[in-house]
N, C-alpha and C. Protein backbone atom coordinates (compact mmCIF):
# COMPACT_ATOMS: atom_id res chain seq x y z
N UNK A 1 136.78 82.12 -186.53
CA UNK A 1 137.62 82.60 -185.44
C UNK A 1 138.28 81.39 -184.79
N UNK A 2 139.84 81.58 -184.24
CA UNK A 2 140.55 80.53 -183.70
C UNK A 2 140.99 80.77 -182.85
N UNK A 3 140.50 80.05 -181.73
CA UNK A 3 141.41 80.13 -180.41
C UNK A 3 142.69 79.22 -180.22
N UNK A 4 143.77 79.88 -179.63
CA UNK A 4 144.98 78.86 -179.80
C UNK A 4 145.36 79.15 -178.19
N UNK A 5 144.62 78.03 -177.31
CA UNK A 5 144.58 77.34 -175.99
C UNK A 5 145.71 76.77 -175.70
N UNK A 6 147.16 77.18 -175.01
CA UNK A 6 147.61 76.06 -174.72
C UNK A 6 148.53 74.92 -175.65
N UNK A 7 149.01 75.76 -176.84
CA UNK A 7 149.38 75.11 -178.65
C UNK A 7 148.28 74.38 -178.87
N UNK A 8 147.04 74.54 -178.66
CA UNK A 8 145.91 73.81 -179.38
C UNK A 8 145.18 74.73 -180.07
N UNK A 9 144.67 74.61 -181.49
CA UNK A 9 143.86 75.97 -182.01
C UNK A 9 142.68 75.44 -182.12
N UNK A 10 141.50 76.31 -181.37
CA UNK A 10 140.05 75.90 -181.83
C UNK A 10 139.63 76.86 -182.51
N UNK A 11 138.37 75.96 -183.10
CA UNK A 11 137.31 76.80 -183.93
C UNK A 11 136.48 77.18 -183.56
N UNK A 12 136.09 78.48 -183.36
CA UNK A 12 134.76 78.95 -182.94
C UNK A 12 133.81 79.62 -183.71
N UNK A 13 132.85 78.79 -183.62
CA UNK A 13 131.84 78.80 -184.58
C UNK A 13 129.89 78.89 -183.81
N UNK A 14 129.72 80.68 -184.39
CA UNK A 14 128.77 81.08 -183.47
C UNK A 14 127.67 80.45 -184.41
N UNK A 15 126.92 79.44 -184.50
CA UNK A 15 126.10 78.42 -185.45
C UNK A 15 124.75 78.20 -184.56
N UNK A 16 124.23 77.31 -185.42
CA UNK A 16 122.80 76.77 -184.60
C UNK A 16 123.01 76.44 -183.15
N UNK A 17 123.74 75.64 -182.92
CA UNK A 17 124.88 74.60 -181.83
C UNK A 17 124.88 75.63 -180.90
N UNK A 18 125.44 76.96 -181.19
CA UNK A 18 125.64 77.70 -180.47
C UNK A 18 125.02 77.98 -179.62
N UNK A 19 123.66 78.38 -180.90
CA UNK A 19 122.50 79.19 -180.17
C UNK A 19 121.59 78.38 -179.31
N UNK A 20 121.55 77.03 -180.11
CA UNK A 20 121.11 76.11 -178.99
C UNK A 20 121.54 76.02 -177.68
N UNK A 21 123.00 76.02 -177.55
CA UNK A 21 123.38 75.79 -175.72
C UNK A 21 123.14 77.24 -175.60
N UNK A 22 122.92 77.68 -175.93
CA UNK A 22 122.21 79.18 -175.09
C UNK A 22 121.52 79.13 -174.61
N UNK A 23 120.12 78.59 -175.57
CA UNK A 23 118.94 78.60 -175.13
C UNK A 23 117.84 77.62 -174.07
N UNK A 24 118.89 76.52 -174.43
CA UNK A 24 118.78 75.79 -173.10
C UNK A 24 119.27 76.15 -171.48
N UNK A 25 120.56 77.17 -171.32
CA UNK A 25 120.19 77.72 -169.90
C UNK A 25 119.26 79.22 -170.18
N UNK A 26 118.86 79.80 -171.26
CA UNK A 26 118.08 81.03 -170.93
C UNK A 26 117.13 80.87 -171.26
N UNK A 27 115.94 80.93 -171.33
CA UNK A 27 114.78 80.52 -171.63
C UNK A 27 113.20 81.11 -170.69
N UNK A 28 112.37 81.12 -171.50
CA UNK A 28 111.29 81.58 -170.76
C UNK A 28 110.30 80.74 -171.08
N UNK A 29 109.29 80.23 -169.91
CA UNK A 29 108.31 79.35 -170.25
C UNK A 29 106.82 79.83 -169.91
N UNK A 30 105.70 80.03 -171.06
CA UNK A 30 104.55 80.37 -171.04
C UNK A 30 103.81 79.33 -170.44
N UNK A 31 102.87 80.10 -170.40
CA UNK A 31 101.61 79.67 -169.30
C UNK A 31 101.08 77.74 -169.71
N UNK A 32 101.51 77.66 -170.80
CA UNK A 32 101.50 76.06 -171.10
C UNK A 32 102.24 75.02 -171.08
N UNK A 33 103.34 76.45 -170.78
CA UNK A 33 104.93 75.04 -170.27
C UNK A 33 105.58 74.92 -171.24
N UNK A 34 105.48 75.91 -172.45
CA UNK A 34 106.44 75.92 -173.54
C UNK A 34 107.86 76.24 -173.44
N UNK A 35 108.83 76.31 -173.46
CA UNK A 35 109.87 77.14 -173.34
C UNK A 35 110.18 77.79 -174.42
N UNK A 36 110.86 78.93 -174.63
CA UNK A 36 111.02 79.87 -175.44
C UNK A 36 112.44 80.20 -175.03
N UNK A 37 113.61 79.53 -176.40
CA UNK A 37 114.60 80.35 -175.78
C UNK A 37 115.10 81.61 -175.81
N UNK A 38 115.97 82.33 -175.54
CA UNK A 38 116.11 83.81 -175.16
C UNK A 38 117.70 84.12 -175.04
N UNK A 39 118.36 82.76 -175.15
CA UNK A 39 119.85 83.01 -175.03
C UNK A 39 120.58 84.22 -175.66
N UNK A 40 120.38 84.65 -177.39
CA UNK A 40 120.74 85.56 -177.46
C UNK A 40 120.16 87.31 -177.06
N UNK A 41 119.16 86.79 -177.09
CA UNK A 41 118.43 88.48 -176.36
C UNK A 41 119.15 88.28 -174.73
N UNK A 42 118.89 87.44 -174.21
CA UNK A 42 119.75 87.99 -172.37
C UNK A 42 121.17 88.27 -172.74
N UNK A 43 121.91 87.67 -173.23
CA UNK A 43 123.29 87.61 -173.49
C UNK A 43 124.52 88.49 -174.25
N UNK A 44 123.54 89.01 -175.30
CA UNK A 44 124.38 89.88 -176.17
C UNK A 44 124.15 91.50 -175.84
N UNK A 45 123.46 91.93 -175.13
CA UNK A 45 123.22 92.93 -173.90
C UNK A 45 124.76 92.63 -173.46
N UNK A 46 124.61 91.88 -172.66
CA UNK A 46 125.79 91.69 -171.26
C UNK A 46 127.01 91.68 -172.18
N UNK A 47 127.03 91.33 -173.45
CA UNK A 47 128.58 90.79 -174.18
C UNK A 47 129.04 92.40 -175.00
N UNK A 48 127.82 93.82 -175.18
CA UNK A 48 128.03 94.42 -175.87
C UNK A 48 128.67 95.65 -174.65
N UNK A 49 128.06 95.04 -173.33
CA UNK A 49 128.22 96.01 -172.18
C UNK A 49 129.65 95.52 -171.56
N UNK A 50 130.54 94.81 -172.47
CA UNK A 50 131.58 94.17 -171.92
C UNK A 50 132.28 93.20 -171.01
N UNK A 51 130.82 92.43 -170.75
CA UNK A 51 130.75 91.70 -169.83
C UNK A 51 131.74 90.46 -169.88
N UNK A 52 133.20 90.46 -169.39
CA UNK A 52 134.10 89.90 -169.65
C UNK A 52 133.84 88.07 -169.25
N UNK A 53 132.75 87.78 -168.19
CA UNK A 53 132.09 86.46 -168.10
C UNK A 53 131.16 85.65 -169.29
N UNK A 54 130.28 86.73 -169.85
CA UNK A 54 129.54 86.57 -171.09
C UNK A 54 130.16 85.98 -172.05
N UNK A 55 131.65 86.92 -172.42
CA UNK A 55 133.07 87.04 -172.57
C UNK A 55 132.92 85.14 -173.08
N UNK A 56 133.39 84.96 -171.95
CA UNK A 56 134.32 83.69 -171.64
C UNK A 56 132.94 82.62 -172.17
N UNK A 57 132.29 82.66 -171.98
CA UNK A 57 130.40 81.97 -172.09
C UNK A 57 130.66 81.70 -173.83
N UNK A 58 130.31 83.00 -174.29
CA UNK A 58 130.32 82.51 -175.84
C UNK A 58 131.79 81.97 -176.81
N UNK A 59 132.77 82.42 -175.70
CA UNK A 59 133.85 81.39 -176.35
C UNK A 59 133.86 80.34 -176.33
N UNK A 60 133.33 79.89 -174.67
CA UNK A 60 133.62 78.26 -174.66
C UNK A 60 131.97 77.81 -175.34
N UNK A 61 131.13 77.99 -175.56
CA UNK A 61 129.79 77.49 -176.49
C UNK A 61 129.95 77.81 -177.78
N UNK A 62 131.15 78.72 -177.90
CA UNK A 62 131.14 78.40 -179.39
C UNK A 62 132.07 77.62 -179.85
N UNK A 63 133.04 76.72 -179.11
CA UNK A 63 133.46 75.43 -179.41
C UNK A 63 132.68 74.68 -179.21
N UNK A 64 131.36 74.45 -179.10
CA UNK A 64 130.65 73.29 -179.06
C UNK A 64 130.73 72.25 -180.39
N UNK A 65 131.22 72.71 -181.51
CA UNK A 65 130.97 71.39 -181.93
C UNK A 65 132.58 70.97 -182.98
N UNK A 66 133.25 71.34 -182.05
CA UNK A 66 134.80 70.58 -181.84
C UNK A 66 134.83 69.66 -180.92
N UNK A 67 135.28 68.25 -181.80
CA UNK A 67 135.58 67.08 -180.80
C UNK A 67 136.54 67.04 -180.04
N UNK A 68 137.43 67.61 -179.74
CA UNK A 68 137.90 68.08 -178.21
C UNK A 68 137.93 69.92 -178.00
N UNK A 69 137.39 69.55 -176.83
CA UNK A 69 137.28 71.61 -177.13
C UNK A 69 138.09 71.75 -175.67
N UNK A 70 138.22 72.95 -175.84
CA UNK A 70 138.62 73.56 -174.27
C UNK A 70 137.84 73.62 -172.96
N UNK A 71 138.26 73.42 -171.88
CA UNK A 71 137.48 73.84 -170.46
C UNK A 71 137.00 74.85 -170.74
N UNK A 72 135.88 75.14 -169.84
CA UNK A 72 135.64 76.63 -169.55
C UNK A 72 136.62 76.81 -168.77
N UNK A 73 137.56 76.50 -168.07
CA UNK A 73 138.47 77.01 -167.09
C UNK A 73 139.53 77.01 -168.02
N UNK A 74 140.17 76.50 -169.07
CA UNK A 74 140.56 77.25 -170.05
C UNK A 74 140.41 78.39 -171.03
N UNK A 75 138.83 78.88 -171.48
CA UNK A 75 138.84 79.80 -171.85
C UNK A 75 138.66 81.22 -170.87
N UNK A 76 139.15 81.03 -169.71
CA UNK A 76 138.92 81.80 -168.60
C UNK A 76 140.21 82.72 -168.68
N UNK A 77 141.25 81.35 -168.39
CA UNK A 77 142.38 81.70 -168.73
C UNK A 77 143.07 82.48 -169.61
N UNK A 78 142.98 82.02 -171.13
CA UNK A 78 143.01 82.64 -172.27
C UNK A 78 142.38 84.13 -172.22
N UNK A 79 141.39 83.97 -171.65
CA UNK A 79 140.82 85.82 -171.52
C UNK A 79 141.79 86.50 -170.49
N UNK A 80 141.74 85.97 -169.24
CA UNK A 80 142.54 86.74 -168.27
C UNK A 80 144.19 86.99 -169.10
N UNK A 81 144.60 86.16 -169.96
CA UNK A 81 145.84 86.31 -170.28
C UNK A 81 146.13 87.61 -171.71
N UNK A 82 144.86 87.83 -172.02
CA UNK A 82 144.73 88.20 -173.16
C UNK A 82 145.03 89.56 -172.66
N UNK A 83 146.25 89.49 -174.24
CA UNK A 83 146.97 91.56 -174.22
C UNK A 83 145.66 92.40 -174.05
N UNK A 84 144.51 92.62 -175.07
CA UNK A 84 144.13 93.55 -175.20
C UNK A 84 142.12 92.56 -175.34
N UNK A 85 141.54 92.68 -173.68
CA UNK A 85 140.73 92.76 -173.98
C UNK A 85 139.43 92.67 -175.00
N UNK A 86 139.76 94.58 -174.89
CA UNK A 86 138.36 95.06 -176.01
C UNK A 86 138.80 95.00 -177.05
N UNK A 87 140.22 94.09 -177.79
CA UNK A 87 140.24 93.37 -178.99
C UNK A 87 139.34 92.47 -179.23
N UNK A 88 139.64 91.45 -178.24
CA UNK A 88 139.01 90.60 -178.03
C UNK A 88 137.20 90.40 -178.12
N UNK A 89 136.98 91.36 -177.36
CA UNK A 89 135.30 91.49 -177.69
C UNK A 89 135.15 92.31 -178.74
N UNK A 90 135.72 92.55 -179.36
CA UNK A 90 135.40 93.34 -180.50
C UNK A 90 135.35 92.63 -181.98
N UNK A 91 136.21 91.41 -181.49
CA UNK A 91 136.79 89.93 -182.19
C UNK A 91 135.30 89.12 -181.83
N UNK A 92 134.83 89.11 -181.33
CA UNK A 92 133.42 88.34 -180.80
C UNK A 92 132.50 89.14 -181.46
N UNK A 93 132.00 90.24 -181.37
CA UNK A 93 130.97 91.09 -181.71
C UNK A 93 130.91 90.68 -183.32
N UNK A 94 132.24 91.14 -183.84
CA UNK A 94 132.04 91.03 -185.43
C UNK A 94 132.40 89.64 -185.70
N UNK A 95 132.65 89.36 -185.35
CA UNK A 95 131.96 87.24 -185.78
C UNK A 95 131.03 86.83 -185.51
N UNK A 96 130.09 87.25 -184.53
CA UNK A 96 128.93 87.15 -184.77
C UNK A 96 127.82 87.64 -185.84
N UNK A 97 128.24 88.72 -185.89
CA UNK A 97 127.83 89.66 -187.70
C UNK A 97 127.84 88.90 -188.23
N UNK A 98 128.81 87.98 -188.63
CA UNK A 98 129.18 87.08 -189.97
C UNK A 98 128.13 85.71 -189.62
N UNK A 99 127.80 85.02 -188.93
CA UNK A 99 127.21 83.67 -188.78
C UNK A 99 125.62 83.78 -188.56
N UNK A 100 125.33 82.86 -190.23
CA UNK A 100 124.14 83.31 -190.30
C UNK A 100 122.92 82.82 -188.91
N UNK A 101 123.54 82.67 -187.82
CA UNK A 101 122.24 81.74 -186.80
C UNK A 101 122.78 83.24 -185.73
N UNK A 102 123.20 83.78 -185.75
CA UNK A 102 123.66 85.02 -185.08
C UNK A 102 123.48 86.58 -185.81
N UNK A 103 123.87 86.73 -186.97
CA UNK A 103 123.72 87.90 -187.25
C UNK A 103 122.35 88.93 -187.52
N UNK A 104 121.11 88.14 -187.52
CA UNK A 104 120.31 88.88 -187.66
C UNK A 104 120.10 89.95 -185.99
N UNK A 105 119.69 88.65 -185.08
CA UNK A 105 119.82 89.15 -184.00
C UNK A 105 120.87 90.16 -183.41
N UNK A 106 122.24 89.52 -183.59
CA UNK A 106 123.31 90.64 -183.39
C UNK A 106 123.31 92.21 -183.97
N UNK A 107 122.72 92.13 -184.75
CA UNK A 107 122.67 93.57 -185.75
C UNK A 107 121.35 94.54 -184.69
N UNK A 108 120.19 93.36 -184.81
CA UNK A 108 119.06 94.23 -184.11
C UNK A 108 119.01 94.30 -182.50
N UNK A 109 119.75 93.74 -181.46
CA UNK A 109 120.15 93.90 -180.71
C UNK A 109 121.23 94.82 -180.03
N UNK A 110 122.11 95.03 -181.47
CA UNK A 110 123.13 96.21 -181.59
C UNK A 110 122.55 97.47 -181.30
N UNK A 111 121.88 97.65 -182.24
CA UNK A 111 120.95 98.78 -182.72
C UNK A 111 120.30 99.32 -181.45
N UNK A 112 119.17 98.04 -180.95
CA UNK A 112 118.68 98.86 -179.77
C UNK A 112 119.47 98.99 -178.50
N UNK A 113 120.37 98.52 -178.34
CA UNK A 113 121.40 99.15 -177.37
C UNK A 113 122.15 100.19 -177.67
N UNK A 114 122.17 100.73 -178.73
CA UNK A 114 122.55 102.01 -179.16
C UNK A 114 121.60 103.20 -178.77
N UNK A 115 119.89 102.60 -179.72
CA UNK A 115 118.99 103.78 -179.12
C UNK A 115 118.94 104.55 -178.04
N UNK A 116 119.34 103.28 -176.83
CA UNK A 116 118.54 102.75 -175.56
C UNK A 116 119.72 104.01 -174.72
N UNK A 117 121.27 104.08 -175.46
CA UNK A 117 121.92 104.48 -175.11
C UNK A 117 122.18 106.28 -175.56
N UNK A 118 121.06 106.30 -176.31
CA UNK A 118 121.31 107.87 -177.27
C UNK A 118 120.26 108.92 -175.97
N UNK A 119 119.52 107.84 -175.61
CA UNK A 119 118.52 108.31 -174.68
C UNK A 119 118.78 109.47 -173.38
């Protein structure tokens, strides 16, 4: 997936990288002081519920490993400017499908927000 910021096109690439800056702000720590990250279980909830901030979160972390990437106050922009939204997250959802450090989770996280929602 390519974002084109400004005549600049990035690559966004939902990878290890990714999941790593996730999991360094989400995280849970057991009784020994382990941390456990959790980035995609808190996150892809909020990104499937349309959460247009989440939104903007996994665009700009998934330029993490482009040597010049965009602001987050650029990919803010780019969303607010964007024709059609729930293209857009719909453009996120299924690129995550595709990247193998994302798609297992994405699929089974899908799923139970579906159940959760049949309810």
């Amino acid at each position: 997936m390519v974002l084109n910021i400004n005549g600049n096109d990035y690559e966004v690439h939902f990878g290890i990288g990714f999941v790593r800056k996730l999991d360094e702000k989400y995280f849970v720590t057991n009784q020994s002081g382990v941390k456990f990250g959790t980035g995609l279980e808190t996150k892809i909830p909020m990104l499937l519920a349309n959460d247009a901030v989440t939104l903007s979160e996994f665009l700009y972390e998934g330029t993490c490993t482009e040597k010049k990437r965009p602001t987050q106050k650029d990919v803010d922009m780019y969303i607010d400017q964007a024709e059609d939204i729930d293209v857009l997250f719909e453009e996120v959802i299924e690129e995550l499908k595709k990247h193998n450090a994302t798609k297992a989770k994405m699929t089974e996280m899908q799923k139970l927000m579906e159940a959760t929602l049949e309810k």
